[in-house]
PDB file of N, CA and C in Angstrom:
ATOM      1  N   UNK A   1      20.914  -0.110  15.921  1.00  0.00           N
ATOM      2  CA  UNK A   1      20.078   1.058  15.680  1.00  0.00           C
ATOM      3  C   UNK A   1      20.899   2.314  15.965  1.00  0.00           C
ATOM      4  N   UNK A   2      21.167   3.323  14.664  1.00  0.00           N
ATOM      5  CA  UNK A   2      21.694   4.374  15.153  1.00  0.00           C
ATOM      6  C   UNK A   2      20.986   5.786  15.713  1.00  0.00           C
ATOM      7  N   UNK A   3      21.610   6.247  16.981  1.00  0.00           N
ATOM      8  CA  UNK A   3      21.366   7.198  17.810  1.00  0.00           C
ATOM      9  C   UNK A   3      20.484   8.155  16.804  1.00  0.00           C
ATOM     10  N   UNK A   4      21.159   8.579  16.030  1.00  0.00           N
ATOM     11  CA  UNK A   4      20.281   9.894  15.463  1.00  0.00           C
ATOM     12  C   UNK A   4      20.392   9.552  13.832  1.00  0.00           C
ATOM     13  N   UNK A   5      19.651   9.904  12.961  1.00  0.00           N
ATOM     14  CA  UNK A   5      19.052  10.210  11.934  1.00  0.00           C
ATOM     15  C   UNK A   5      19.241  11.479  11.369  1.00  0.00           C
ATOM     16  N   UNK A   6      20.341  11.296  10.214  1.00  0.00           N
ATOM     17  CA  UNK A   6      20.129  12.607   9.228  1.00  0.00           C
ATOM     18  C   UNK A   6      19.530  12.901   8.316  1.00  0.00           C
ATOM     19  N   UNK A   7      18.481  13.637   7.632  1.00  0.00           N
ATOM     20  CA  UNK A   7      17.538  13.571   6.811  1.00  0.00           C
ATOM     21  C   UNK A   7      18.507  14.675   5.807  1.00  0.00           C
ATOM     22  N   UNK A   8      18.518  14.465   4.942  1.00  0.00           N
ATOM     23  CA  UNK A   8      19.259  15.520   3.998  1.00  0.00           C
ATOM     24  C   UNK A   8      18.147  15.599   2.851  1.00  0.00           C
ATOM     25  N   UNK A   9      16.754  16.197   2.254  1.00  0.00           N
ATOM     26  CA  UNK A   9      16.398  16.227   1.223  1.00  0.00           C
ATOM     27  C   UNK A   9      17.077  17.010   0.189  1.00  0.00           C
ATOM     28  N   UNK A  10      17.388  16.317  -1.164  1.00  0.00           N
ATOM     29  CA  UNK A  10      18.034  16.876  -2.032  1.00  0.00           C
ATOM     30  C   UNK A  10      17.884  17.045  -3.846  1.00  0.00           C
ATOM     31  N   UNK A  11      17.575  18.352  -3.903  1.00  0.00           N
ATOM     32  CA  UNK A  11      17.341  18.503  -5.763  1.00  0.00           C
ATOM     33  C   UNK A  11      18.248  19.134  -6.920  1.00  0.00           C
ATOM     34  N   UNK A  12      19.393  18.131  -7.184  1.00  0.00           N
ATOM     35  CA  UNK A  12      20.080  18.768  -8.464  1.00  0.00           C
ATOM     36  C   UNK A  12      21.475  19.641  -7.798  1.00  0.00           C
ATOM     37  N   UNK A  13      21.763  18.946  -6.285  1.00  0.00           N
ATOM     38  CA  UNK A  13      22.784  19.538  -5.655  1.00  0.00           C
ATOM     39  C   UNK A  13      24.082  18.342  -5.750  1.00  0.00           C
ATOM     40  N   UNK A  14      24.330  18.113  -6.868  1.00  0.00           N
ATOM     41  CA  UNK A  14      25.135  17.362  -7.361  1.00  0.00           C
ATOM     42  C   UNK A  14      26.987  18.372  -6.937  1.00  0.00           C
ATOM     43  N   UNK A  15      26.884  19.503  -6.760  1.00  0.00           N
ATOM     44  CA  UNK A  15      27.798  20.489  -6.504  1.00  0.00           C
ATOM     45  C   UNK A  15      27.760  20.722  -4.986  1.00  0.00           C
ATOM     46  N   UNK A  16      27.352  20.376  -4.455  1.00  0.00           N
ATOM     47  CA  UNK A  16      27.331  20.638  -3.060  1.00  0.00           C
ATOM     48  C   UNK A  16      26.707  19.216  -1.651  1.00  0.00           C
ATOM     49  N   UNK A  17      26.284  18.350  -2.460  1.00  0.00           N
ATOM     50  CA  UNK A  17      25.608  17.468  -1.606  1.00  0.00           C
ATOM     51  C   UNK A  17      26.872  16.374  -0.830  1.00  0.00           C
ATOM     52  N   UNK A  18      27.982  17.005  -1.277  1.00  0.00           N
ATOM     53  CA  UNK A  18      29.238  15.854  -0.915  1.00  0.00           C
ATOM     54  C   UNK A  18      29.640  16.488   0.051  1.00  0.00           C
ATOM     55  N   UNK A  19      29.639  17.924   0.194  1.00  0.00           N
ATOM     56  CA  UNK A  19      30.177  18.578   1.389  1.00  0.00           C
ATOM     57  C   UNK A  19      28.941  18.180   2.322  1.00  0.00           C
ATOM     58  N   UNK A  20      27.838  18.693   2.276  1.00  0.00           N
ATOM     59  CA  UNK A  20      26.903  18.535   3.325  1.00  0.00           C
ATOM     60  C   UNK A  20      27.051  16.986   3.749  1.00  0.00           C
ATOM     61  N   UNK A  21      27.302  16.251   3.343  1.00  0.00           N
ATOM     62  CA  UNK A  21      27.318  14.514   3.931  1.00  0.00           C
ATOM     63  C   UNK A  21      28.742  14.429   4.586  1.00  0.00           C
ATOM     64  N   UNK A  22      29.608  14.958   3.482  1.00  0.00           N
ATOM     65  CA  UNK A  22      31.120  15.291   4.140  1.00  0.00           C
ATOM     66  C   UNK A  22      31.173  15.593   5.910  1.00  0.00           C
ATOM     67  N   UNK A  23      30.418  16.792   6.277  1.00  0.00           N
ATOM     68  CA  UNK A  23      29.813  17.572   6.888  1.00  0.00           C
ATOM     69  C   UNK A  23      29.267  17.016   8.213  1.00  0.00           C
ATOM     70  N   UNK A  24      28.815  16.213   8.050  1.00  0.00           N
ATOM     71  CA  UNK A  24      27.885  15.110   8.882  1.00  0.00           C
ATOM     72  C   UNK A  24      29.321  14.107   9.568  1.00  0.00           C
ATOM     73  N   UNK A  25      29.908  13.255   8.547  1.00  0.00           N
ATOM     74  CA  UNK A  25      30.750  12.380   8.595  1.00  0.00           C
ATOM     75  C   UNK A  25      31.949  12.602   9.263  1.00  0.00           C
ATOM     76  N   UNK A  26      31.998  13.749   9.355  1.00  0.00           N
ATOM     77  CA  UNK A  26      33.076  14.189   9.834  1.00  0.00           C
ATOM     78  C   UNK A  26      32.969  14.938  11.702  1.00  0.00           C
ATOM     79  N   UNK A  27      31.951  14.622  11.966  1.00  0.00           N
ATOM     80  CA  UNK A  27      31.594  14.640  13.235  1.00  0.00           C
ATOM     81  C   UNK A  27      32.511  13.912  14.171  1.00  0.00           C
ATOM     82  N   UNK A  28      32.512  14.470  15.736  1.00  0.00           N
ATOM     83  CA  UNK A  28      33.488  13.636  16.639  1.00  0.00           C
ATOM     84  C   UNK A  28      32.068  12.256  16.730  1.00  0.00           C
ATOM     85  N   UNK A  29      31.270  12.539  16.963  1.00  0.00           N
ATOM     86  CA  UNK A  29      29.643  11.794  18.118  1.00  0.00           C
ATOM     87  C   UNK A  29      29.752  10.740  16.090  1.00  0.00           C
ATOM     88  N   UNK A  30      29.562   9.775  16.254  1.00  0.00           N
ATOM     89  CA  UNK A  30      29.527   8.961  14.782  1.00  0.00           C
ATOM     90  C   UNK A  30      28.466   7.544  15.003  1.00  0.00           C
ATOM     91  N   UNK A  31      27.066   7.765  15.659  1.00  0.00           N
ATOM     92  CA  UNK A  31      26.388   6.737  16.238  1.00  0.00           C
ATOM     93  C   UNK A  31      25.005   7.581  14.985  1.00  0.00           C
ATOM     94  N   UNK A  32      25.308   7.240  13.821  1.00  0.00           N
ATOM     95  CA  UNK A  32      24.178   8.096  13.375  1.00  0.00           C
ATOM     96  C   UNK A  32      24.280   7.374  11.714  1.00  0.00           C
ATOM     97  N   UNK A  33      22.950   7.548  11.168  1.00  0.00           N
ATOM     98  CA  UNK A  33      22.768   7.090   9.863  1.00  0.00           C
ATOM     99  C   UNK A  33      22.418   8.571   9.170  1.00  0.00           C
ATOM    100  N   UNK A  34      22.460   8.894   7.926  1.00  0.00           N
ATOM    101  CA  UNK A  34      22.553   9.712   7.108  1.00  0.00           C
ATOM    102  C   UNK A  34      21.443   9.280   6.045  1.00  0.00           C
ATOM    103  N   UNK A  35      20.325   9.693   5.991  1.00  0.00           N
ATOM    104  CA  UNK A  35      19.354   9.557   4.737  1.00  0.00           C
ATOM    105  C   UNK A  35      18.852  10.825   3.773  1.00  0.00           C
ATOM    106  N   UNK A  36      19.885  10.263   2.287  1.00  0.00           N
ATOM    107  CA  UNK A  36      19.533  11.655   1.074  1.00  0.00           C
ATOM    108  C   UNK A  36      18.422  11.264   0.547  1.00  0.00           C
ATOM    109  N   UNK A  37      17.536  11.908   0.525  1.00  0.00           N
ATOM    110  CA  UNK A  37      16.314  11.710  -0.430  1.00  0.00           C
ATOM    111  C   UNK A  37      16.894  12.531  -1.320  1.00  0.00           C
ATOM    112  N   UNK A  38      16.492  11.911  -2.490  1.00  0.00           N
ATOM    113  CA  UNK A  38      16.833  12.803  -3.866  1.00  0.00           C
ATOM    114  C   UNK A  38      15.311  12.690  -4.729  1.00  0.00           C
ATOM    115  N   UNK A  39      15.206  14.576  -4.909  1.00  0.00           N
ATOM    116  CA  UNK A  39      13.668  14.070  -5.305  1.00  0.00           C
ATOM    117  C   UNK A  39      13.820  14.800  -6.692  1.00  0.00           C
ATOM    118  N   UNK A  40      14.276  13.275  -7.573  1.00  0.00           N
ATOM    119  CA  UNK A  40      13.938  13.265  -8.969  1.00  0.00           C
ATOM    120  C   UNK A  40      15.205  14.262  -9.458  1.00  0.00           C
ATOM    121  N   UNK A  41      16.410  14.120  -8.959  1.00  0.00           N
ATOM    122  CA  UNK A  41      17.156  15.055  -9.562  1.00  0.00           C
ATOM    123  C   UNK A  41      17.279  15.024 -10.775  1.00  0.00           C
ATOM    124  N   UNK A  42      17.723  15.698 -11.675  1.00  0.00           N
ATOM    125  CA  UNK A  42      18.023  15.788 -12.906  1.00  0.00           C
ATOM    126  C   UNK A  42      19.900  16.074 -13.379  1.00  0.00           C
ATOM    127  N   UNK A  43      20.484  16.145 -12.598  1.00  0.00           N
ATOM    128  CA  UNK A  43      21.740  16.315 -12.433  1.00  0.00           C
ATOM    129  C   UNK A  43      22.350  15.177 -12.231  1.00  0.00           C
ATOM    130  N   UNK A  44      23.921  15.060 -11.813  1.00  0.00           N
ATOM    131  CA  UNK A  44      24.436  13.899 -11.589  1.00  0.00           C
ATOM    132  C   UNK A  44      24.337  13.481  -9.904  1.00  0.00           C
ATOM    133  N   UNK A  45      23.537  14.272  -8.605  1.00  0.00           N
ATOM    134  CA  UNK A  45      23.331  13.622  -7.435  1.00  0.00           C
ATOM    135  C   UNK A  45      23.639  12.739  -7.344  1.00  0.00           C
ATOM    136  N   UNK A  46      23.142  11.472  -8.079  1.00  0.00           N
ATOM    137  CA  UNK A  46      22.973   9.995  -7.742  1.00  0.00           C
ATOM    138  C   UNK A  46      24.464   9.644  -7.875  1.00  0.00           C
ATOM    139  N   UNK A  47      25.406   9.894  -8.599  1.00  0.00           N
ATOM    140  CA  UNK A  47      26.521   9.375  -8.925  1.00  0.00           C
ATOM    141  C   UNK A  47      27.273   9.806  -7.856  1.00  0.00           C
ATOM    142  N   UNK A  48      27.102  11.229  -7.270  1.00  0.00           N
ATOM    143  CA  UNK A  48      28.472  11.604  -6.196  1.00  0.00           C
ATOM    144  C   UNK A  48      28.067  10.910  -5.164  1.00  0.00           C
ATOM    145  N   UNK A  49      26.766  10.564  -4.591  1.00  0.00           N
ATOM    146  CA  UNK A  49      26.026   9.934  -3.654  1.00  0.00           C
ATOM    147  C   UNK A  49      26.902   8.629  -3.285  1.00  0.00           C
ATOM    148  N   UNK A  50      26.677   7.823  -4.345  1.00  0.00           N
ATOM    149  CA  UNK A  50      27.234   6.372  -4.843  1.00  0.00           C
ATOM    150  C   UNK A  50      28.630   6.176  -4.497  1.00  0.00           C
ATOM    151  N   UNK A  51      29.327   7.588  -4.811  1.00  0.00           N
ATOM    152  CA  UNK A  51      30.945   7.672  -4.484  1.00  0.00           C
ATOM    153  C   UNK A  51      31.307   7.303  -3.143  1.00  0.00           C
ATOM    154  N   UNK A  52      30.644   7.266  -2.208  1.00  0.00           N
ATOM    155  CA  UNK A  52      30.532   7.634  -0.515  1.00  0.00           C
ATOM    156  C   UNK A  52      30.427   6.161  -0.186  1.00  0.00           C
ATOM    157  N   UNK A  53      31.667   5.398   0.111  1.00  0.00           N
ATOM    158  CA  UNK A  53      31.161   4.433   0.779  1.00  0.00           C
ATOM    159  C   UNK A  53      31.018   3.897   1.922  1.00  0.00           C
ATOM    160  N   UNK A  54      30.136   4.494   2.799  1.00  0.00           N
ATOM    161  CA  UNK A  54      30.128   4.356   4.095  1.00  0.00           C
ATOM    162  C   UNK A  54      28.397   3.569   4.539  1.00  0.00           C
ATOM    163  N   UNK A  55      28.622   2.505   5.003  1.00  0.00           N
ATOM    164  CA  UNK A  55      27.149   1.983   5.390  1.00  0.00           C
ATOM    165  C   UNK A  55      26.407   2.420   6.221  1.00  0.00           C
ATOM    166  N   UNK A  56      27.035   3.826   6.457  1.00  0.00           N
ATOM    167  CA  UNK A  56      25.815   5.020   7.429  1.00  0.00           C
ATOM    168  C   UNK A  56      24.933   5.772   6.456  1.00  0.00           C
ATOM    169  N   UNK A  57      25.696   5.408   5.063  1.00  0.00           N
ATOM    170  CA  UNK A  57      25.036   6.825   3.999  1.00  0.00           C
ATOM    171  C   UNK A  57      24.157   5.621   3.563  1.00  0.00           C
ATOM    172  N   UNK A  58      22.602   6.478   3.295  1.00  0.00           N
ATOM    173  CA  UNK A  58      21.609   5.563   2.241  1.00  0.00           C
ATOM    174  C   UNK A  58      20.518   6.436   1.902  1.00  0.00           C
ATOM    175  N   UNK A  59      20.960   6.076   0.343  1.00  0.00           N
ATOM    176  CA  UNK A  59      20.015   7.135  -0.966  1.00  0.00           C
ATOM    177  C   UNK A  59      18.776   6.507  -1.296  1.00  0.00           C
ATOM    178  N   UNK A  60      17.706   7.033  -0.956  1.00  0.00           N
ATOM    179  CA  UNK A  60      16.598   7.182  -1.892  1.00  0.00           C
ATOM    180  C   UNK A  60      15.989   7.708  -2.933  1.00  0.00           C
ATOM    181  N   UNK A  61      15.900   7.410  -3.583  1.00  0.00           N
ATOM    182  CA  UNK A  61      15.244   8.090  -5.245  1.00  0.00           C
ATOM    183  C   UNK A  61      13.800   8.445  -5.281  1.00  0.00           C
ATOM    184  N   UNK A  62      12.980   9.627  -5.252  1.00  0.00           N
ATOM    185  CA  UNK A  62      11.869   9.964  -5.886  1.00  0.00           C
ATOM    186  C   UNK A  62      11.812   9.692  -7.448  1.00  0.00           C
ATOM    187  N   UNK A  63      10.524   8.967  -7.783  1.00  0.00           N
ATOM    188  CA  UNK A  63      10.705   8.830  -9.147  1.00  0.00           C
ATOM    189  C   UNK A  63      10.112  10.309  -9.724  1.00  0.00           C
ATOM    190  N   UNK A  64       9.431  11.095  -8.861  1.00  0.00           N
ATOM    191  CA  UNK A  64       9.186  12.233  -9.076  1.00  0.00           C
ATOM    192  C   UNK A  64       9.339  13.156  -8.525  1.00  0.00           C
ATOM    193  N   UNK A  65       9.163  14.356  -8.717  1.00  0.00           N
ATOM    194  CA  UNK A  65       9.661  15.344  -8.047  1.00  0.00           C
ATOM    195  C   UNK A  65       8.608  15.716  -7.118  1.00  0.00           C
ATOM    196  N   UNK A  66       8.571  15.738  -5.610  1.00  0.00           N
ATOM    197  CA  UNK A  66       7.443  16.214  -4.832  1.00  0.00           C
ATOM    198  C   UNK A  66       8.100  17.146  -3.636  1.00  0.00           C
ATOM    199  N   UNK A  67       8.878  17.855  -3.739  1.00  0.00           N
ATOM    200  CA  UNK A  67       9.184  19.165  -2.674  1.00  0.00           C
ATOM    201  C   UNK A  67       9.586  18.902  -1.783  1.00  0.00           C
ATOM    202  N   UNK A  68      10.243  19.982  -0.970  1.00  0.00           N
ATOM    203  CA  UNK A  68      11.024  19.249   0.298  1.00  0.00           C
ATOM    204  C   UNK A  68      10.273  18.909   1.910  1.00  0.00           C
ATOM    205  N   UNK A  69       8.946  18.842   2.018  1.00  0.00           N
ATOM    206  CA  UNK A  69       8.218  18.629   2.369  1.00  0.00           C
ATOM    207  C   UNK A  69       7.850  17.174   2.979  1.00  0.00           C
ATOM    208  N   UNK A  70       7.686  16.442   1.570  1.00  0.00           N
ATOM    209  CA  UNK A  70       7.311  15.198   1.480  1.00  0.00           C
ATOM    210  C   UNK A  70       8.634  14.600   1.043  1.00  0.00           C
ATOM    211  N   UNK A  71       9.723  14.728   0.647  1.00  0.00           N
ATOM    212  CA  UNK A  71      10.789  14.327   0.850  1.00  0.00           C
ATOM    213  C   UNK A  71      11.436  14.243   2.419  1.00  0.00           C
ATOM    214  N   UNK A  72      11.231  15.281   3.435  1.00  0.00           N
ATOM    215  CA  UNK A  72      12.009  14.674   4.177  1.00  0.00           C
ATOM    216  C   UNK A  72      10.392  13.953   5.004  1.00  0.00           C
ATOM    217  N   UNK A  73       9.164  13.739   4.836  1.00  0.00           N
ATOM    218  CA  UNK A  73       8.632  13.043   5.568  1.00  0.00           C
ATOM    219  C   UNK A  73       8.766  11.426   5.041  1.00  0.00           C
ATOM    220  N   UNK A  74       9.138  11.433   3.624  1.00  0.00           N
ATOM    221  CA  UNK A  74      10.101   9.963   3.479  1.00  0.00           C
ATOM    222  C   UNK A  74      10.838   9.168   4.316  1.00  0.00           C
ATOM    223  N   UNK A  75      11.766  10.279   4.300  1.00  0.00           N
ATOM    224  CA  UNK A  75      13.553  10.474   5.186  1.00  0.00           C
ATOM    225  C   UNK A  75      13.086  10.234   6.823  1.00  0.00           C
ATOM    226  N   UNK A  76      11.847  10.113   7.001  1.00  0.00           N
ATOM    227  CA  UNK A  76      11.445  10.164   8.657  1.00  0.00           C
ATOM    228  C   UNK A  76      10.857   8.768   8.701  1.00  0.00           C
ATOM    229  N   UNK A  77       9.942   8.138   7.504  1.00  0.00           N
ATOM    230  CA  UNK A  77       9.544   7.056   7.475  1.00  0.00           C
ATOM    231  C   UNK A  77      10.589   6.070   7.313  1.00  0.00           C
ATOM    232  N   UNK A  78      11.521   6.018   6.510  1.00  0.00           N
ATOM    233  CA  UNK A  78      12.897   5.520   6.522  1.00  0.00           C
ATOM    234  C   UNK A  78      14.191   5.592   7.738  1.00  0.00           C
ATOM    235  N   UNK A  79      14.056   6.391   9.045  1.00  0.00           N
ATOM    236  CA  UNK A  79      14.856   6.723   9.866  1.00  0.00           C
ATOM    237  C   UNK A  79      14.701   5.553  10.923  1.00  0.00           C
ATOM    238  N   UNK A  80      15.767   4.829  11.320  1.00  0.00           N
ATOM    239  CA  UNK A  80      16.295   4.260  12.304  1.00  0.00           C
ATOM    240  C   UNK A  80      16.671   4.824  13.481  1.00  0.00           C
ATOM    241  N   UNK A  81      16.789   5.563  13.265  1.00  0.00           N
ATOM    242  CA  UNK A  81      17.840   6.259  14.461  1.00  0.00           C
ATOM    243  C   UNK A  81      16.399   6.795  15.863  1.00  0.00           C
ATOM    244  N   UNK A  82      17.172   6.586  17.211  1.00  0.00           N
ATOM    245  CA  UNK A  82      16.092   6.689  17.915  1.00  0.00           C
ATOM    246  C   UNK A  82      15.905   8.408  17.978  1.00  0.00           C
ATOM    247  N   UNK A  83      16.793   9.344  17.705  1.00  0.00           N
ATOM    248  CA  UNK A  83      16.122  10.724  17.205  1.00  0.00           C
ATOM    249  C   UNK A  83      16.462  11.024  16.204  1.00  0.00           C
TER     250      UNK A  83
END
């Protein structure tokens, strides 16, 4: 079970969502899981996501688009991490 939980909700940040995980990963403290909700992007997200192969990173897909709201209360129902 990892220590902490990253919730990243994400829409169509196919240009920037590699640094923000980058970002994370690159931490000294590395007892932590990383969860992108992607809600319904329309861009290529899913593919740079996929590039990342680290078994801390794990993508979820909205089949629709519902705001960042209920995306990261996904990302909380999905979290392992004890914070």
């Amino acid at each position: 079970m990892p220590f902490f939980s990253v919730i990243i909700p994400t829409y169509n940040r196919a240009h920037s969502i590699r640094k923000a995980i980058d970002s994370v990963l690159n931490q000294s403290f590395q007892d932590f899981e990383i969860i992108i909700i992607d809600d319904a992007s329309t861009d290529h997200t899913k593919e740079v996501v996929s590039l990342i192969e680290d078994s801390r990173v794990h993508y979820i897909l909205n089949s629709t688009n519902q705001e960042r709201c209920i995306s990261r209360n996904i990302g909380i129902s999905k979290a392992k991490g004890e914070y």
